[in-house]
C-alpha atoms as a PDB file:
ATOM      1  CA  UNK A   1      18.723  14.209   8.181  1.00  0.00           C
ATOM      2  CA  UNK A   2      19.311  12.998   4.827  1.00  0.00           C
ATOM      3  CA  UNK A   3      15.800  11.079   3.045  1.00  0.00           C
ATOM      4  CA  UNK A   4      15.776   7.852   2.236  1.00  0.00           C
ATOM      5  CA  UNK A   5      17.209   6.944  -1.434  1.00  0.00           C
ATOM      6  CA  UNK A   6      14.407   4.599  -2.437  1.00  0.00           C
ATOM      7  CA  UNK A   7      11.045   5.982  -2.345  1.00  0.00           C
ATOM      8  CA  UNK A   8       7.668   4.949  -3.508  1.00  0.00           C
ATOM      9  CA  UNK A   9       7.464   6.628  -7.055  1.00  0.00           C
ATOM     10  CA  UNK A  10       4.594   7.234  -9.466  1.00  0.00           C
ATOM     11  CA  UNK A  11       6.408   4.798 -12.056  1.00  0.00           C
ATOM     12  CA  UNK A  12       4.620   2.166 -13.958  1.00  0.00           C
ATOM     13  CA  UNK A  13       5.447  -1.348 -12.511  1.00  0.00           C
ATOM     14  CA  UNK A  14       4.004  -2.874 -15.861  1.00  0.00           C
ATOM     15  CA  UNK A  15       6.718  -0.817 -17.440  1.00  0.00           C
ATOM     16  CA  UNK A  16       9.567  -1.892 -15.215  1.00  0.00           C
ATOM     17  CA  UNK A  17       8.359  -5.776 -15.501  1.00  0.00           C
ATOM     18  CA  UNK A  18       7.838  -4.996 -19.763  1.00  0.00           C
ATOM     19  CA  UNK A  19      11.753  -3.872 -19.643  1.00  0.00           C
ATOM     20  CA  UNK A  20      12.925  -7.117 -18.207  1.00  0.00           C
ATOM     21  CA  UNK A  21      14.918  -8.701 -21.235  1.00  0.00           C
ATOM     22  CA  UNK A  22      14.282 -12.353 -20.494  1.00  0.00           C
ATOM     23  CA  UNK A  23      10.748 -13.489 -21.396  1.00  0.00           C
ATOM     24  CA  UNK A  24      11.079 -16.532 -18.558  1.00  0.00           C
ATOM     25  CA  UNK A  25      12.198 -13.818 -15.874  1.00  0.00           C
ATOM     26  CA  UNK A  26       9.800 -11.182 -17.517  1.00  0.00           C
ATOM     27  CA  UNK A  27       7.269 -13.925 -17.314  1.00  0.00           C
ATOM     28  CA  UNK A  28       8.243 -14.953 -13.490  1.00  0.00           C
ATOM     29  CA  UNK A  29       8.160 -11.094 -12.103  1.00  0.00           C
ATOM     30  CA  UNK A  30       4.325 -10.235 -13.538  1.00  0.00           C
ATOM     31  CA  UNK A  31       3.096 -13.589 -11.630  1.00  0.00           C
ATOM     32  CA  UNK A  32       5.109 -12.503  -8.457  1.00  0.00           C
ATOM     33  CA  UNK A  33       3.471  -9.485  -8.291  1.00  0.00           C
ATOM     34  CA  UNK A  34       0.298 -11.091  -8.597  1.00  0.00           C
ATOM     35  CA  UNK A  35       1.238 -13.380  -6.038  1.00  0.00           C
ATOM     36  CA  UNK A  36       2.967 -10.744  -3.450  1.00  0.00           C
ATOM     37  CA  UNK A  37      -0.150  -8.681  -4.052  1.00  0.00           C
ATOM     38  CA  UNK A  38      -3.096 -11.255  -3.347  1.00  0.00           C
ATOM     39  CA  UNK A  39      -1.075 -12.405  -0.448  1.00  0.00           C
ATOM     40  CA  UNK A  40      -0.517  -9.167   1.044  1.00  0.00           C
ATOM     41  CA  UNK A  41      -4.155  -7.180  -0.065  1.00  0.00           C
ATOM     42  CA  UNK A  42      -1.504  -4.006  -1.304  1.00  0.00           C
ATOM     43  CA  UNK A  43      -0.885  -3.545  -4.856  1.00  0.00           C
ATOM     44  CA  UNK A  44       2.064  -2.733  -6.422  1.00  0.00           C
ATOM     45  CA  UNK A  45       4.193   0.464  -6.286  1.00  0.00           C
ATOM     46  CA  UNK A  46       7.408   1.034  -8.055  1.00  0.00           C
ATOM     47  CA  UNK A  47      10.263   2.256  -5.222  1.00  0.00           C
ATOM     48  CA  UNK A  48      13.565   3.739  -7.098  1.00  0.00           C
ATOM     49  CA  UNK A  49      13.812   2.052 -10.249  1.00  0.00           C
ATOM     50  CA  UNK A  50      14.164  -1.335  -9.257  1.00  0.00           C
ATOM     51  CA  UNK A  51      11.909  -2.669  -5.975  1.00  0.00           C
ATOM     52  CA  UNK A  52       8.247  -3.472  -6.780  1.00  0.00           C
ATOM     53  CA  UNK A  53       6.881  -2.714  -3.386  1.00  0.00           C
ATOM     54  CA  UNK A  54       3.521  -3.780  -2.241  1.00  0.00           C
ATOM     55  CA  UNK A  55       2.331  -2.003   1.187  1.00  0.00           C
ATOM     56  CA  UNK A  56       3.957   0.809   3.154  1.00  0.00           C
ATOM     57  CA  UNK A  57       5.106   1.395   6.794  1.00  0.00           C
ATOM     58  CA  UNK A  58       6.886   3.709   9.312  1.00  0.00           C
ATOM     59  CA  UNK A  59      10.455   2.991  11.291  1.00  0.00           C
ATOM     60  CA  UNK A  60      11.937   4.870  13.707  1.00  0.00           C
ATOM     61  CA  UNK A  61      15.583   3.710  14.629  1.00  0.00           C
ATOM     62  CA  UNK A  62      16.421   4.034  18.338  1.00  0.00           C
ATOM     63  CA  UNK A  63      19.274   6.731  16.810  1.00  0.00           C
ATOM     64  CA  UNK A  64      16.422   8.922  15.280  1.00  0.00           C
ATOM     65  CA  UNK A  65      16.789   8.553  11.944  1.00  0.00           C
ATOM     66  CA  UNK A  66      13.062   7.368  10.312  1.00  0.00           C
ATOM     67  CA  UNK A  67      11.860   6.804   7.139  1.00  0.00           C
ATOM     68  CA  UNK A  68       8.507   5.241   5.205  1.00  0.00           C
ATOM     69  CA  UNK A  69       9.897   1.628   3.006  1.00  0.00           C
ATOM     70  CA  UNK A  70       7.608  -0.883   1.723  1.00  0.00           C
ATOM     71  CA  UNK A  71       6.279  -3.902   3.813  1.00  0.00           C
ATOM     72  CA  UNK A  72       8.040  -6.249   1.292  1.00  0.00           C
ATOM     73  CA  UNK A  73       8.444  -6.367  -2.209  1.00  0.00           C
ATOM     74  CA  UNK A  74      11.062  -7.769  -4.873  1.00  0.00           C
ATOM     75  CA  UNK A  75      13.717  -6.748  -7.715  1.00  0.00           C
ATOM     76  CA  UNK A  76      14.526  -8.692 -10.703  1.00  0.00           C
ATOM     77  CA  UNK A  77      18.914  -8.823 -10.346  1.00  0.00           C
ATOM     78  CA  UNK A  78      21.244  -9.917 -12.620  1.00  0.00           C
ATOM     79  CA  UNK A  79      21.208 -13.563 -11.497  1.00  0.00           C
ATOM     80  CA  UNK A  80      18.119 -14.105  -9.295  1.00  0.00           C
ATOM     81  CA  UNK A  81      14.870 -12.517  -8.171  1.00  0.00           C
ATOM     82  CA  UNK A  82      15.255 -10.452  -4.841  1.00  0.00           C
ATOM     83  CA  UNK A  83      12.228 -10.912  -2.302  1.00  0.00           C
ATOM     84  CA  UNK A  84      12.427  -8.765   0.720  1.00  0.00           C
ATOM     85  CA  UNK A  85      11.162 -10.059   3.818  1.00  0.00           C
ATOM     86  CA  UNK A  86      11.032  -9.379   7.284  1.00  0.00           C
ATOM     87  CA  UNK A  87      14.563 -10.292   8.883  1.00  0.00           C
ATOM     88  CA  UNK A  88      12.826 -13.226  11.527  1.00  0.00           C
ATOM     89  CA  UNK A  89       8.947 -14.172  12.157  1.00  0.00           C
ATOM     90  CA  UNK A  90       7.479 -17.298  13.228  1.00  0.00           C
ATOM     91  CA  UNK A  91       7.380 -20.106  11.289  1.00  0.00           C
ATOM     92  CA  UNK A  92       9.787 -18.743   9.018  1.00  0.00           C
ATOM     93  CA  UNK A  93      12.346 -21.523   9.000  1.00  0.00           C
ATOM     94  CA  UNK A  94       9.793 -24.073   8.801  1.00  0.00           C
ATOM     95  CA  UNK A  95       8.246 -22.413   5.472  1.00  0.00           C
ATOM     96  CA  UNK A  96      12.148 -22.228   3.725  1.00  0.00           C
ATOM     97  CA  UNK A  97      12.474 -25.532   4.120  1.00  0.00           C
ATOM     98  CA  UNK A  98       9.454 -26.434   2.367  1.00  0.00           C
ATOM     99  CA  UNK A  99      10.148 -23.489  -0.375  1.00  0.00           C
ATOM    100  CA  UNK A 100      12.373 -25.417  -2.809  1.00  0.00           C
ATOM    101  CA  UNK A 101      15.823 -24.170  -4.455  1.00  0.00           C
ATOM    102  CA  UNK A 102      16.793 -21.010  -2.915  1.00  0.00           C
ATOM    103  CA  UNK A 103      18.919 -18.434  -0.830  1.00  0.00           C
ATOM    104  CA  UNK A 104      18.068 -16.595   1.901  1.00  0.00           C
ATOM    105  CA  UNK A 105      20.044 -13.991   3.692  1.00  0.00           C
ATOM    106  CA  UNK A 106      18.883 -11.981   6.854  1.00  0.00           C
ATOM    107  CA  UNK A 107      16.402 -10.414   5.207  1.00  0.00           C
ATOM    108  CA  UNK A 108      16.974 -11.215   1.240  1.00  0.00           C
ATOM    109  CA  UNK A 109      15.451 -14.454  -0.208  1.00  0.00           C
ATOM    110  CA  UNK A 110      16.949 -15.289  -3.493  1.00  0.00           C
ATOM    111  CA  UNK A 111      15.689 -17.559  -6.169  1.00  0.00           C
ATOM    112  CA  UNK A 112      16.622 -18.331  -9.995  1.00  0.00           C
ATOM    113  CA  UNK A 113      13.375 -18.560 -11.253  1.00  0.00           C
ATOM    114  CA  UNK A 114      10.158 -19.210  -9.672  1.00  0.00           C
ATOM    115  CA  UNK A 115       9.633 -23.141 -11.220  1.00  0.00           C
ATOM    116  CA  UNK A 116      12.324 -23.807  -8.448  1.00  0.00           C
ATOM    117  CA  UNK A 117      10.328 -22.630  -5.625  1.00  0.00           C
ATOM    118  CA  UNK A 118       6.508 -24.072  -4.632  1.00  0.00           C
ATOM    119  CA  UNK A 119       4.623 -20.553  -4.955  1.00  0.00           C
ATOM    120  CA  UNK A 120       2.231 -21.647  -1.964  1.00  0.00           C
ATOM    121  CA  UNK A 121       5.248 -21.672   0.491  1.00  0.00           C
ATOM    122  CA  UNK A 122       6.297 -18.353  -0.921  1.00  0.00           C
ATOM    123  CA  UNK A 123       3.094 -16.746  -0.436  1.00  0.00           C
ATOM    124  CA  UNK A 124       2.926 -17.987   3.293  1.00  0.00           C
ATOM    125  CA  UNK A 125       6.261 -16.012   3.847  1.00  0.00           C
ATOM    126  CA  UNK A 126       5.684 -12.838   1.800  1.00  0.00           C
ATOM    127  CA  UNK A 127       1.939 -12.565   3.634  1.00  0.00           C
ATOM    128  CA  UNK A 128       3.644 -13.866   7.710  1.00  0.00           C
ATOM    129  CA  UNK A 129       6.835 -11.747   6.593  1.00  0.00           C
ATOM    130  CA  UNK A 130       4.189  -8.752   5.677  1.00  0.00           C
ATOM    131  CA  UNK A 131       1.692  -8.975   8.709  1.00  0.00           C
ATOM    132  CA  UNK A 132       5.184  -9.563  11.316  1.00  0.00           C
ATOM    133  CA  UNK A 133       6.642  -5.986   9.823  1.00  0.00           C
ATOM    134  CA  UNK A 134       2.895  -4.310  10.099  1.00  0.00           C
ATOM    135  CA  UNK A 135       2.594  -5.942  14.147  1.00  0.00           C
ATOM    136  CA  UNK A 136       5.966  -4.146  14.539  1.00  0.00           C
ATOM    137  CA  UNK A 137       5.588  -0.868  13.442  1.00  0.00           C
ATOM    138  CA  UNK A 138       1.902  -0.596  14.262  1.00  0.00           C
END
């Protein structure tokens, strides 16, 4: 079975946040890793080149295939900053609609820049979305 593209790495995640261009987004990224870190007790790990990953766990899929990935983390994109959560926990919906300006897909919450969002709300979801991935692959 083929390994997983994006693995924890020994790169520097002060590095990858120094390389962001924009000094607002650079700016935005160092106190989101702060934040994702305090609110899940994990500190940050680069995984590829892009994910700032804070924690670690184990899947299994019912057709074998298994892997390590971190419990959540982000990646500064082009437009927004990527925040991976868990797909659906309690109290989720609640929390995003108390956020502020942002996008969320299944699992993907997007937002411009972190003066759009209120970083209390976000910590709720990155440390429910965090302890709802650990409860499932305990």
């Amino acid at each position: 079975m083929a390994e997983n593209k994006t693995q924890a790495t020994r790169a520097s995640v002060d590095e990858y946040i120094g390389a962001i261009a924009d000094e607002s987004r650079r700016h935005d990224c160092a106190t989101l890793s702060k934040l994702m870190a305090k609110a899940t007790g994990q500190p940050p790990t680069m995984w590829g080149t892009s994910i700032v990953g804070f924690g670690s766990y184990h899947y299994k899929y019912e057709s074998g295939r298994e892997g390590d990935s971190c419990l959540t983390g982000f990646s500064s994109r082009k437009t927004d900053i990527s925040i991976y959560l868990t797909a659906g926990f309690p109290g989720r919906e609640a929390l995003l609609e108390k956020l502020g300006k942002h996008k969320m897909a299944k699992a993907c919450l997007s937002v411009r820049k972190l003066a759009d969002v209120d970083l209390k709300v976000l910590a709720q979801l990155v440390s429910r979305s965090a302890a709802e991935r650990k409860r499932r692959h305990a």
